[in-house]
Protein backbone atom coordinates (compact mmCIF):
# COMPACT_ATOMS: atom_id res chain seq x y z
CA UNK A 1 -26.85 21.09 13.60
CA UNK A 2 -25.37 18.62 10.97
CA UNK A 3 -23.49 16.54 14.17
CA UNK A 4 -27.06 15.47 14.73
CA UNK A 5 -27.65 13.59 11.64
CA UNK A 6 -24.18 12.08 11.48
CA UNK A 7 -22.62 14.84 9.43
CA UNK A 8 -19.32 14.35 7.52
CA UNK A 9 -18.53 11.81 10.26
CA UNK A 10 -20.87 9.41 9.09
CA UNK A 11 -19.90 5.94 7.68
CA UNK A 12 -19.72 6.01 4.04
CA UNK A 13 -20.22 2.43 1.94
CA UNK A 14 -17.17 0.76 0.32
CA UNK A 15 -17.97 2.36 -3.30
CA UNK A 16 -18.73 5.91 -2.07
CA UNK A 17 -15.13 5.60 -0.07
CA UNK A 18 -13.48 4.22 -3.20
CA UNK A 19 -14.60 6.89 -5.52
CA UNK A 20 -14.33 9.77 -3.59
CA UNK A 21 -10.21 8.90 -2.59
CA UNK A 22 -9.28 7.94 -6.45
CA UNK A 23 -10.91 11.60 -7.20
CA UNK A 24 -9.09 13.04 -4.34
CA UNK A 25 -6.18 11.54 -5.41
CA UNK A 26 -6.85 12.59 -9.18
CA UNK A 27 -6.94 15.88 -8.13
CA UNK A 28 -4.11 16.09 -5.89
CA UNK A 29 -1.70 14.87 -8.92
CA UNK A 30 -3.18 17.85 -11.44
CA UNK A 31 -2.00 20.05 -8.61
CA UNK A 32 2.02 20.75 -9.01
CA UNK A 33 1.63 22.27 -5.52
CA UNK A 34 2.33 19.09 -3.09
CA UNK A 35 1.27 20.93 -0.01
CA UNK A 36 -2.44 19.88 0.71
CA UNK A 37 -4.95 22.15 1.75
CA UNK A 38 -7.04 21.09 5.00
CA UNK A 39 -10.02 20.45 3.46
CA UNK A 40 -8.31 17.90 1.59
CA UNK A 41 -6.03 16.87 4.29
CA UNK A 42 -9.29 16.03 6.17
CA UNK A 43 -11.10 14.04 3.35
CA UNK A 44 -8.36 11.68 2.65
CA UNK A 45 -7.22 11.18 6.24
CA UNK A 46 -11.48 10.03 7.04
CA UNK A 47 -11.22 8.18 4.16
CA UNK A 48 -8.07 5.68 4.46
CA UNK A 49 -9.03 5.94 8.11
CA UNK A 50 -12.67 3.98 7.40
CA UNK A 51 -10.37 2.09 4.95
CA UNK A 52 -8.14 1.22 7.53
CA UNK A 53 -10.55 0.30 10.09
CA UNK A 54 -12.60 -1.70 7.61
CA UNK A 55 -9.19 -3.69 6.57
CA UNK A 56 -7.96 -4.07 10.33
CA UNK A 57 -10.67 -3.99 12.95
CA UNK A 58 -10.72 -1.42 15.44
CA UNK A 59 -9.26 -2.05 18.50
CA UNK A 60 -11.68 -1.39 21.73
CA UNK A 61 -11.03 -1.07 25.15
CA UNK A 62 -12.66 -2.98 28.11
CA UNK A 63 -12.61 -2.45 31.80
CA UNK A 64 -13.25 -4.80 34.47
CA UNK A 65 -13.58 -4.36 38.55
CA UNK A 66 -12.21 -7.07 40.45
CA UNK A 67 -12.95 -7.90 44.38
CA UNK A 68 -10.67 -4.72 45.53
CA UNK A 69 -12.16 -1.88 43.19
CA UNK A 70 -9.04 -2.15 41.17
CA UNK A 71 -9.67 -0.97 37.41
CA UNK A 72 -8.55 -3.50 35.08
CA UNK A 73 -7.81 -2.30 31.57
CA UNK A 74 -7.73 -4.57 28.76
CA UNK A 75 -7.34 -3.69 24.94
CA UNK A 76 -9.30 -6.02 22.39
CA UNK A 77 -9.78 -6.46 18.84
CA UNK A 78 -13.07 -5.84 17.36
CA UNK A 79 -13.59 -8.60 14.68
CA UNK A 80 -14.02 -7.10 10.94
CA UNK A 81 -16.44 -8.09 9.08
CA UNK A 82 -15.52 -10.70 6.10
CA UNK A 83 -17.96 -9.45 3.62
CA UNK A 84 -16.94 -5.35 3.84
CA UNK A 85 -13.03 -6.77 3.85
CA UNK A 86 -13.85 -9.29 0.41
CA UNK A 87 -16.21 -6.22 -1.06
CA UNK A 88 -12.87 -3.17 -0.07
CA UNK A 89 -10.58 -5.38 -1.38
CA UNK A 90 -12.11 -5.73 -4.82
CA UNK A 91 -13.65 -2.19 -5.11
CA UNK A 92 -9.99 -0.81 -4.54
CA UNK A 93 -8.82 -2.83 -7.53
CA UNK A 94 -11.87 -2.69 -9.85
CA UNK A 95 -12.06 1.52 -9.05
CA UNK A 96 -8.02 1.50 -9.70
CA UNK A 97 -7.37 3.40 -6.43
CA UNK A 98 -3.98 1.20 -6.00
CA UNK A 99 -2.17 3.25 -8.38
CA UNK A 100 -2.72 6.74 -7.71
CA UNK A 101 -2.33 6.07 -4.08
CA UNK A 102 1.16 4.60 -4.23
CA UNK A 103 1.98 7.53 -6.63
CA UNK A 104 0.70 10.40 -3.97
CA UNK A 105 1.89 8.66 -0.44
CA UNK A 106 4.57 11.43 -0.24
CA UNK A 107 1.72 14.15 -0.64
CA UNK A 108 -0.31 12.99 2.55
CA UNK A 109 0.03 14.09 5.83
CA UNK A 110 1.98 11.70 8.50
CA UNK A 111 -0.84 10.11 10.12
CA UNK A 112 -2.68 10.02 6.98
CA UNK A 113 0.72 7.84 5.37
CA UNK A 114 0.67 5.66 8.41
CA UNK A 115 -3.11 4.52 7.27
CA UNK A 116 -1.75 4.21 3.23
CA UNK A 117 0.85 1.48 4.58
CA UNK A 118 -1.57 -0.39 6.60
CA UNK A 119 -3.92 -0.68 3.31
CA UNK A 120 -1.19 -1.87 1.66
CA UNK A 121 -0.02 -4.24 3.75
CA UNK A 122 -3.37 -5.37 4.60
CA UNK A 123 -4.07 -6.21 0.67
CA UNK A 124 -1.27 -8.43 0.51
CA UNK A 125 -1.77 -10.15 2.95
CA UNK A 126 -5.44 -10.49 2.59
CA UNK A 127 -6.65 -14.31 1.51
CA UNK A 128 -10.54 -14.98 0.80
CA UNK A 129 -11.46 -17.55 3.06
CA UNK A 130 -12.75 -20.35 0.80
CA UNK A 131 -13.08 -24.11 0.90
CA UNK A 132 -10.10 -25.71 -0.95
CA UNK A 133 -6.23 -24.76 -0.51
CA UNK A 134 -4.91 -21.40 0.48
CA UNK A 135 -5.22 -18.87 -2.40
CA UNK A 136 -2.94 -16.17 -3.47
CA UNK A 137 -3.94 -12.50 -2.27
CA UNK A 138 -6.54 -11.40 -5.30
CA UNK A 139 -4.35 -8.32 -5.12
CA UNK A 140 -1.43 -10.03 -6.39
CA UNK A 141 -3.01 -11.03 -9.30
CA UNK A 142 -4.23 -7.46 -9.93
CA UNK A 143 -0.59 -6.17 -9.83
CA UNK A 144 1.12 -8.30 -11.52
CA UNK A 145 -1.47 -9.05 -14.42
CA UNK A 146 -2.72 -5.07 -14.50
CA UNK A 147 -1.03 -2.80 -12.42
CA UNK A 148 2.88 -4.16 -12.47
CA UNK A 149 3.03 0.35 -12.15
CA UNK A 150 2.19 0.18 -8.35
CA UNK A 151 5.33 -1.37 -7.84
CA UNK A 152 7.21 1.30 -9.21
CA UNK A 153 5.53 3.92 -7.89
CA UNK A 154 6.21 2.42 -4.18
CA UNK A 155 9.97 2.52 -5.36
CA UNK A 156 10.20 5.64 -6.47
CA UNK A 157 8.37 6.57 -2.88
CA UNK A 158 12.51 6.59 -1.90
CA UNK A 159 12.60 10.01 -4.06
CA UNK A 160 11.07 11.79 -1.19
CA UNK A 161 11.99 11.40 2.36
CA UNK A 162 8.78 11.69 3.53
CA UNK A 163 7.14 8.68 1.86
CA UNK A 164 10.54 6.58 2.19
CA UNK A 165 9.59 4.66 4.96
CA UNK A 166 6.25 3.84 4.30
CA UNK A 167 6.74 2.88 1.03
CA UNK A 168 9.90 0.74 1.94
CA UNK A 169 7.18 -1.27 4.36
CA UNK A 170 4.59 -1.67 2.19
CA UNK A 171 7.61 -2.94 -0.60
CA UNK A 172 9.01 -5.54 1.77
CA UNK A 173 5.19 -7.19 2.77
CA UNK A 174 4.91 -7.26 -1.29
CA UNK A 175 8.01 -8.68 -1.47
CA UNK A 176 7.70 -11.66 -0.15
CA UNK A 177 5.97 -13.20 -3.32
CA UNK A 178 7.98 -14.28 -5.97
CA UNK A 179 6.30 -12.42 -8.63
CA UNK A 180 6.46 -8.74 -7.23
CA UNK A 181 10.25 -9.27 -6.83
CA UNK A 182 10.34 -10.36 -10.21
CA UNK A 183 8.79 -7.42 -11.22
CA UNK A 184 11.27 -5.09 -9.56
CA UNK A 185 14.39 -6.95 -10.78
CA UNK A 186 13.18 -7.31 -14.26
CA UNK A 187 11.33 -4.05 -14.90
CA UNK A 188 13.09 -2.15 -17.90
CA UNK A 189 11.67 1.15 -19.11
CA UNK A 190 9.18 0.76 -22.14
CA UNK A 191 8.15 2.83 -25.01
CA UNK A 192 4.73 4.15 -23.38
CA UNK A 193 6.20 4.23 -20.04
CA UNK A 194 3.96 1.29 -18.36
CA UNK A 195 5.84 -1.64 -16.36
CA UNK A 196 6.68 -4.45 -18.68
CA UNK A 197 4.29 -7.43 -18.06
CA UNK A 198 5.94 -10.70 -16.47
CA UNK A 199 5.41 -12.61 -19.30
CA UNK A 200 7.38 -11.14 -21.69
CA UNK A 201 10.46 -11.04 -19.22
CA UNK A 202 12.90 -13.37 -19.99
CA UNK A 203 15.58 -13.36 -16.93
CA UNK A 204 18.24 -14.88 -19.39
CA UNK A 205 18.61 -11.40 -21.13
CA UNK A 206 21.21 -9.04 -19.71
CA UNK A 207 19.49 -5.94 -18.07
CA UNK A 208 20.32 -2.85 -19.36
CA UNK A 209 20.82 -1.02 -16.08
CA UNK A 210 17.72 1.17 -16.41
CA UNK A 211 14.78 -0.62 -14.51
CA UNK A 212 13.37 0.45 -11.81
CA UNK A 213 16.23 -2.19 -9.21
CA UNK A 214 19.08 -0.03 -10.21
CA UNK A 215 17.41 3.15 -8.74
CA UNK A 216 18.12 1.11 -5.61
CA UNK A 217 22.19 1.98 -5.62
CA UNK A 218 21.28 5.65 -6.30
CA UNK A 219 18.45 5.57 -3.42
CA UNK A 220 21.14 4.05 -1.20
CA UNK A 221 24.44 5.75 -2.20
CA UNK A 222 22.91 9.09 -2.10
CA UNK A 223 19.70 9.68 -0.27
CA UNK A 224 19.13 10.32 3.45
CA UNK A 225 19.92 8.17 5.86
CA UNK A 226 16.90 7.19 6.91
CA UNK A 227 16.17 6.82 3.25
CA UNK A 228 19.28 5.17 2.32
CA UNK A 229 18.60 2.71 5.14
CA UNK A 230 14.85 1.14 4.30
CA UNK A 231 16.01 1.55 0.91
CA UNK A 232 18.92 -0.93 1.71
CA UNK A 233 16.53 -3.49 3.77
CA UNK A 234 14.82 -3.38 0.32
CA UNK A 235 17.48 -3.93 -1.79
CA UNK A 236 18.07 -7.15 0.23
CA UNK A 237 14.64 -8.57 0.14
CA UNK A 238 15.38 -8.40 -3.62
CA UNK A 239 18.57 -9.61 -3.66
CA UNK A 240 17.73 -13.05 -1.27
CA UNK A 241 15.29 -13.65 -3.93
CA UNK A 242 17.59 -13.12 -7.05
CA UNK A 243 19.90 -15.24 -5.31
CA UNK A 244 16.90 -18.29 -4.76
CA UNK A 245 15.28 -18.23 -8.06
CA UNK A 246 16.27 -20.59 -10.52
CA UNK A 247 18.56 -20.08 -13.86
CA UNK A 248 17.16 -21.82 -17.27
């Protein structure tokens, strides 16, 4: 009689939902196996999904009558609440969660990859509402000060043509600050295998051909075409910036 009491559909808080998905995710990379089984399938789709729904709002329906007994539908948003989005948001960076799920998108079931973008997306283009002028997204910071590896690990989502075109959406939101292209054009591969920190980039130096952009003619030459495709509307997100950003 668990349905009574809520179950394992009730509403868990912000740093119960964070924990549980990094160890979910933890555990899914010490399995080589990338099929899931349904008990995990299950927890991680309830858990973006609450995620999701926290990030976005959920979207209700409302029905009027008019004079003639007609049934008028009408779809509306539910407002989020500012205080559950500011407290996600920071949980999901302070509990690292970022990283393993950009590394394990191609793991999760469709649905359950549809709700991954949306987080994404929603991160970066989530701005606290404060007095003063606009601020970056706090997640930008985070990745490009911390976790310049998330990046990576939503380009090498074009290795596998199931996490191709989410990965290629979440990428091209991103990619519309300066500093995450930066990362992908600059990124050369380092000694203990962690994303070279913007600061000690200097665009003057000729690239070796090894970073993580060059993957892009591979991704596009050779991969699927659906693959090949978002991996080409990439490639030119990157490139308009290359092209805009100025030379010492």
């Amino acid at each position: 009689m668990a349905f009574l009491f809520g179950g394992r559909n009730r509403q868990r808080s912000n740093s119960d939902l964070c924990r549980s998905t990094k160890d979910l995710l933890l555990k899914i990379e010490s399995n080589r196996d990338d099929r899931l089984t349904p008990r995990f399938e299950e927890d991680l789709a309830r858990n973006l999904g609450q995620m999701k729904l926290t990030l976005q709002g959920t979207p209700g329906i409302l029905e009027q009558h008019n004079q003639y007994s007609t049934v008028l539908t009408l779809k509306v948003e539910i407002e989020t609440s500012p205080q559950q989005v500011y407290q996600l948001v920071h949980l999901l960076m302070s509990e690292d969660v970022l990283l393993p799920l950009a590394s394990n998108i191609h793991r999760l079931p469709f649905e359950t990859r549809k709700d991954a973008q949306v987080i994404f997306s929603s991160l970066f283009r989530y701005r606290p509402n404060v007095p003063g002028p606009p601020q970056d997204p706090p997640v930008l910071q985070y990745v490009v000060s911390n976790r310049p590896e998330i990046v990576s690990a939503l380009c090498y989502g074009y290795d596998h043509r199931e996490s191709a075109m989410p990965c290629g959406g979440i990428l091209r939101e991103a990619l519309k600050h300066d500093s995450i292209c930066a990362i992908v054009l600059y990124d050369e591969p380092t000694d203990t295998g962690r994303s070279r920190p913007l600061s000690v980039v200097d665009p003057n130096v000729r690239a070796t051909g090894q970073g993580i952009f060059w993957k892009f003619f591979e991704w596009i030459d050779k991969g699927a075409f659906e693959v090949s495709a978002d991996a080409f509307a990439t490639f030119r997100v990157c490139i308009k910036y290359e092209r805009a950003s100025p030379r010492n």
